[in-house]
Protein backbone atom coordinates (compact mmCIF):
# COMPACT_ATOMS: atom_id res chain seq x y z
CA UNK A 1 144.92 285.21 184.98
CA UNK A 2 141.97 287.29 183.79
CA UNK A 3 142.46 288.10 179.87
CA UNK A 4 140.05 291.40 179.54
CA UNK A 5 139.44 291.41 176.14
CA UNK A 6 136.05 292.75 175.94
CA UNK A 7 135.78 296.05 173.46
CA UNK A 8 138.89 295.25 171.80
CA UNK A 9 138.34 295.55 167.49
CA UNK A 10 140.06 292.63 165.74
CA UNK A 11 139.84 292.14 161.95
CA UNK A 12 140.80 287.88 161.53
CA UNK A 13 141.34 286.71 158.20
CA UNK A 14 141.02 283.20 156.54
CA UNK A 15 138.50 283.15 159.39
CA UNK A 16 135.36 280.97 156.90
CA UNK A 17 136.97 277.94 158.64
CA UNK A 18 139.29 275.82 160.83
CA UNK A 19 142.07 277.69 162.94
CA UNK A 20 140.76 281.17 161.88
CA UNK A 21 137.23 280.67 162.19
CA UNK A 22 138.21 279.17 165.88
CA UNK A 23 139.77 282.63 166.53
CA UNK A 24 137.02 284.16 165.54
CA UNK A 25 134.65 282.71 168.20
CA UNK A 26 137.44 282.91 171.03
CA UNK A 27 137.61 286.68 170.34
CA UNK A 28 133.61 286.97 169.92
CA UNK A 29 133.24 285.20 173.51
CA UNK A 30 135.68 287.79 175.18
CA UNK A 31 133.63 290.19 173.94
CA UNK A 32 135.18 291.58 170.87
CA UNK A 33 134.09 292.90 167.65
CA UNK A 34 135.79 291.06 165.09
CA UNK A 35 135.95 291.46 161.35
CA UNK A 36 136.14 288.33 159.53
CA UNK A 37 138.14 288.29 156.28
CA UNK A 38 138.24 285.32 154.01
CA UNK A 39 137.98 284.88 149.94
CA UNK A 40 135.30 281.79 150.84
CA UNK A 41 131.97 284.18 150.75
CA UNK A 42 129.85 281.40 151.18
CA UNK A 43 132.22 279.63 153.79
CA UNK A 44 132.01 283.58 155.71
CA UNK A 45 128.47 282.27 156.97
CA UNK A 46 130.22 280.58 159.64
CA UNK A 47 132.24 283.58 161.07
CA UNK A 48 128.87 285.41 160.85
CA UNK A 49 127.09 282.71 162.54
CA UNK A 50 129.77 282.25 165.43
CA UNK A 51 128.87 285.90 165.98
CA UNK A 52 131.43 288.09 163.98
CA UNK A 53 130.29 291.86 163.61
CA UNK A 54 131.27 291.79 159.88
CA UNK A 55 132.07 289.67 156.84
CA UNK A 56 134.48 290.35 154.11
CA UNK A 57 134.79 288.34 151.14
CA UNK A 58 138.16 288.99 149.87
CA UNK A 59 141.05 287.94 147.76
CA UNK A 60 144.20 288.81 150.41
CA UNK A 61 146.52 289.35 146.94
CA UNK A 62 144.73 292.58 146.01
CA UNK A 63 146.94 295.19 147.58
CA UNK A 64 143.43 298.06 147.13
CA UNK A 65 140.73 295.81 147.65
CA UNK A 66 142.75 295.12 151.44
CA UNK A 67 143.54 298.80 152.11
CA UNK A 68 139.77 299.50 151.19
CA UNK A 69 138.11 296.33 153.28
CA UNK A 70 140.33 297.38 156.46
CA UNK A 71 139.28 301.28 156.74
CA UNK A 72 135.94 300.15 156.04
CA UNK A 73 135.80 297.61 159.05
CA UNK A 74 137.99 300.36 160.90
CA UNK A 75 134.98 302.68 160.45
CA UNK A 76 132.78 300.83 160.98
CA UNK A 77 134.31 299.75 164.58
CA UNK A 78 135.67 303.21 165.19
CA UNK A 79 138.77 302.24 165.23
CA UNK A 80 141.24 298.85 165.03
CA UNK A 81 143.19 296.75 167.80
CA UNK A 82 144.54 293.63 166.84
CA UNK A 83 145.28 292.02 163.30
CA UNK A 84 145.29 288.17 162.69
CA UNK A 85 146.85 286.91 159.92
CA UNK A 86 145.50 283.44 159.57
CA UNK A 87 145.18 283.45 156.07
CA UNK A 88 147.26 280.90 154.10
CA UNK A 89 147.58 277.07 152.69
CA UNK A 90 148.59 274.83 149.93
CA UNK A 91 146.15 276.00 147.69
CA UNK A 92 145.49 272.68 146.32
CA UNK A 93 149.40 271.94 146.23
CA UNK A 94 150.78 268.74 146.77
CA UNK A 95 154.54 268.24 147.25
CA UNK A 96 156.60 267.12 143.91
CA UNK A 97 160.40 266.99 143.01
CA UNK A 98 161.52 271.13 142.56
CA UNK A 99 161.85 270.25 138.94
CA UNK A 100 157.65 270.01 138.13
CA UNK A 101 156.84 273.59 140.14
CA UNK A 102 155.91 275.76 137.87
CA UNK A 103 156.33 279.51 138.32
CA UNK A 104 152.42 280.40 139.14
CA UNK A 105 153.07 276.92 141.53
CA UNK A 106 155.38 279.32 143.51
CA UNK A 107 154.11 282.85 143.24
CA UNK A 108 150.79 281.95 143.87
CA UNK A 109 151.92 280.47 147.46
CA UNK A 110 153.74 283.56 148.30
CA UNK A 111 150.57 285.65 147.36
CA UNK A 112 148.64 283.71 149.82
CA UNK A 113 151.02 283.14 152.77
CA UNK A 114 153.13 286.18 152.62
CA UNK A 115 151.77 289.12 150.71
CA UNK A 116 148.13 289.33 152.05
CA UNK A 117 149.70 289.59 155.40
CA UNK A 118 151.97 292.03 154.59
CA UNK A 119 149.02 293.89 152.90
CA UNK A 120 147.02 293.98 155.91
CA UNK A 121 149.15 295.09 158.41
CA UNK A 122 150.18 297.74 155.88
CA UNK A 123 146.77 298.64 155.77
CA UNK A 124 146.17 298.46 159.56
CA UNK A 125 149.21 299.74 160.78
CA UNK A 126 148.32 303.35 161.15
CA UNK A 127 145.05 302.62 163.29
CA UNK A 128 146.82 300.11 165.25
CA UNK A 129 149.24 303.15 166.08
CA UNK A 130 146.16 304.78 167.30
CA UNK A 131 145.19 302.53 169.68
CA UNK A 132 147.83 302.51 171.60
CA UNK A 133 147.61 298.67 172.45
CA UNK A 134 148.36 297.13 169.21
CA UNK A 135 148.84 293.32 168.52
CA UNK A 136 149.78 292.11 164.86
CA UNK A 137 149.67 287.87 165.46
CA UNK A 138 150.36 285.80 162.09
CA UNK A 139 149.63 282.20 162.18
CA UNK A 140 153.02 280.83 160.35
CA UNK A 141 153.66 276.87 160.81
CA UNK A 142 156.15 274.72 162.09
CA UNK A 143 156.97 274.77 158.27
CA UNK A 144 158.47 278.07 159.24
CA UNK A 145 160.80 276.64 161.38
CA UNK A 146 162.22 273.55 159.67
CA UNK A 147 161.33 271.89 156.46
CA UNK A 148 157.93 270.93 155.97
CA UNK A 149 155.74 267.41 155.79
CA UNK A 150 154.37 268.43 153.08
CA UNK A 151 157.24 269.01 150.83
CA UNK A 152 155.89 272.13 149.23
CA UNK A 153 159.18 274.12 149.05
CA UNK A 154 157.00 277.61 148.14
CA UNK A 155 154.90 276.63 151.68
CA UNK A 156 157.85 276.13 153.75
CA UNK A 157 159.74 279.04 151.84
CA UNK A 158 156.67 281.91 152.44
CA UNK A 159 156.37 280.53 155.81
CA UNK A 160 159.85 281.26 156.78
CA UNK A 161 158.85 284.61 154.81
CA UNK A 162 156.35 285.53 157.44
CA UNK A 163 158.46 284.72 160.54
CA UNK A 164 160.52 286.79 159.33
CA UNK A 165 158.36 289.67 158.42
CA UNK A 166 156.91 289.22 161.56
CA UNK A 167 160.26 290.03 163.22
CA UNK A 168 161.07 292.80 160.94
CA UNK A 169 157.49 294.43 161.66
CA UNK A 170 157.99 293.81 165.76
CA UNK A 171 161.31 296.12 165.53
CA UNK A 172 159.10 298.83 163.46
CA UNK A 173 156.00 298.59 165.18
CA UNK A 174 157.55 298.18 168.82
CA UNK A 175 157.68 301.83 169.86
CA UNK A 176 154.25 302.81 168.97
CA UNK A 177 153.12 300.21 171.63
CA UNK A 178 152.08 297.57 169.03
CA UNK A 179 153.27 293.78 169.76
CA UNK A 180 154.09 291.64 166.63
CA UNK A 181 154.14 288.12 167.15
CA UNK A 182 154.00 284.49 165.53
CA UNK A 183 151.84 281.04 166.33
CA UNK A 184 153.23 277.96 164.89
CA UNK A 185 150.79 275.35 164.78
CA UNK A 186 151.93 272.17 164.65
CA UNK A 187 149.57 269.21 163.01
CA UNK A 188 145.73 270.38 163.04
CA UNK A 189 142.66 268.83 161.05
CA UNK A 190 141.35 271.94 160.82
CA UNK A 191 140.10 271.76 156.96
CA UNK A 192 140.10 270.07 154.01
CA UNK A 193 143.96 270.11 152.82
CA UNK A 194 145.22 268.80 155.95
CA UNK A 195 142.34 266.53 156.03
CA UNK A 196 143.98 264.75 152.80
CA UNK A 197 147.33 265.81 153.75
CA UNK A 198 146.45 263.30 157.23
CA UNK A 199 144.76 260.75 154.97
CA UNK A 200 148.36 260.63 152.91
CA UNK A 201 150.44 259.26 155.13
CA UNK A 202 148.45 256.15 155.60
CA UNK A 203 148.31 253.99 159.54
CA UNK A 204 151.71 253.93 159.35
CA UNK A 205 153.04 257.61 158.86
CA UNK A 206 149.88 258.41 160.98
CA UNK A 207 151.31 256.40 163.70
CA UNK A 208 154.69 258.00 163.54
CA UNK A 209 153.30 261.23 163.21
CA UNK A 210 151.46 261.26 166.46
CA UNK A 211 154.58 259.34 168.27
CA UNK A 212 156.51 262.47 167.54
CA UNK A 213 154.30 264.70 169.51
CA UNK A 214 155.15 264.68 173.42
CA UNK A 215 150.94 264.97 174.14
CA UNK A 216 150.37 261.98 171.23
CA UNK A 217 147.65 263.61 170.07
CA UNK A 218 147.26 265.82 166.69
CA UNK A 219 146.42 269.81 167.63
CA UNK A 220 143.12 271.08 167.95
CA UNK A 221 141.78 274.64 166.30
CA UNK A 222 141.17 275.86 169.50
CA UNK A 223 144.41 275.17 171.03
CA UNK A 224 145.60 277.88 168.36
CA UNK A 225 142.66 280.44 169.33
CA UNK A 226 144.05 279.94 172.55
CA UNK A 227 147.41 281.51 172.36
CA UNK A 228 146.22 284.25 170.00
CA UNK A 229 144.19 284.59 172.43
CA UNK A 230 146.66 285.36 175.00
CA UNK A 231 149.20 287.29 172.95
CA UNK A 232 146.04 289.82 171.90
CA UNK A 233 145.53 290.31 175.76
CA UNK A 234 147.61 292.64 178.52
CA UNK A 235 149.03 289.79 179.73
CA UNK A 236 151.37 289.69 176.73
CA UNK A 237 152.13 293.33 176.61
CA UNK A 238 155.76 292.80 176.84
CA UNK A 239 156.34 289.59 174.57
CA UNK A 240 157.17 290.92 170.97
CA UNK A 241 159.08 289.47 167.48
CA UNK A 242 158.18 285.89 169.31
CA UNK A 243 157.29 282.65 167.67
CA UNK A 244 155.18 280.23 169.71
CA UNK A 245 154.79 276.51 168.94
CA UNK A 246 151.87 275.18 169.61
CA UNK A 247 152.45 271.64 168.47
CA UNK A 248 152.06 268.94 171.74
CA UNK A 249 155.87 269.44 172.33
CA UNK A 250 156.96 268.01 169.13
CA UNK A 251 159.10 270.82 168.04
């Protein structure tokens, strides 16, 4: 299967490191020009380096600054194809009994996992209509699914959030041509939070971790490029309001 990707616009966000900076290179080496969004301006060096067309430093939660950053990148490209939510975390968050989260402890979650995707494709949605081969892919979690290892309830709450909205937006967004779809990853070192999230469970819950996943071994950022990868392409044309686990089988 030949995925012809080359000339197809792309704006990736959270893309200064890990899964979404992966994504970024996968699309730059089908030929793409990508727009890399992330609120990391230093960490945006990377994306730049691995060959994006532009960087965006940007805080996801600002409804203006997103509508503003996405018709710039739009003119700048002449135009917009596919939207990759990738954005997202713990923001520091460890899991704790519901009692000690504190309201910001919640909202601020939601602002990063739910509502600077919803403010992008808002914001891209007309130009993907445009194009006439739209793809919308958010990267969600297997927290989306099913409770989450990390026992943040606002993480595993916003993540359910954004299956859902990616659902909702397929059934909108489905007879102008444009394809909404979800990657759950399963476990990936793919920055520093799940770095100490891994280092938490000790040999032990390490061990038991990777004894619960068919391929016993932990995920890889570019097995999630991958599969974005795909569902951007032709090839995926008819596969719409999906989620895909990516996660060695454990799911």
């Amino acid at each position: 299967m030949k995925l012809d990707l080359s000339g197809r616009r792309a704006i990736v966000t959270g893309a200064a490191q890990g899964i979404g900076l992966s994504i970024v290179q996968a699309f730059v080496a089908e030929g793409m020009q990508v727009a890399a969004f992330d609120i990391d301006s230093a960490g945006l060096q990377a994306a730049h380096d691995a060959g994006a067309t532009r960087t965006t430093a940007i805080d996801l939660a600002q409804r203006d600054s997103v509508s503003r950053a996405v018709h710039e990148a739009a003119d700048q490209f002449g135009g917009l194809d596919i939207l990759v939510n990738c954005a997202g975390g713990v923001r520091g968050q460890v899991g704790r009994p519901i009692e000690e989260v504190t309201e910001q402890d919640w909202l601020v979650l939601f602002e990063a996992n739910v509502h600077g995707a919803f403010w992008c494709a808002q914001a891209c949605a007309g130009h993907l209509k445009r194009s006439g081969l739209g793809r919308i892919i958010n990267i969600s979690s297997g927290a989306g699914l099913r409770p989450s290892l990390t026992g943040i309830q606002a993480y595993t709450a916003s993540k359910h959030a954004l299956v859902g909205l990616t659902k909702q937006l397929s059934l909108e967004l489905g007879p102008f041509g444009i394809t909404v779809n979800s990657v759950a990853p399963g476990f990936v070192l793919s920055n520093p939070s799940t770095q100490r999230q891994w280092e938490s469970y000790g040999p032990d819950g390490q061990q038991r971790l990777i004894d619960s996943i068919h391929t016993k071994r932990l995920g890889r950022p570019q097995d999630i490029a991958d599969a974005v990868t795909f569902l951007a392409s032709d090839a995926a044309s008819w596969i719409s309001g999906q989620v895909l686990s990516v996660d060695g089988g454990r799911s």
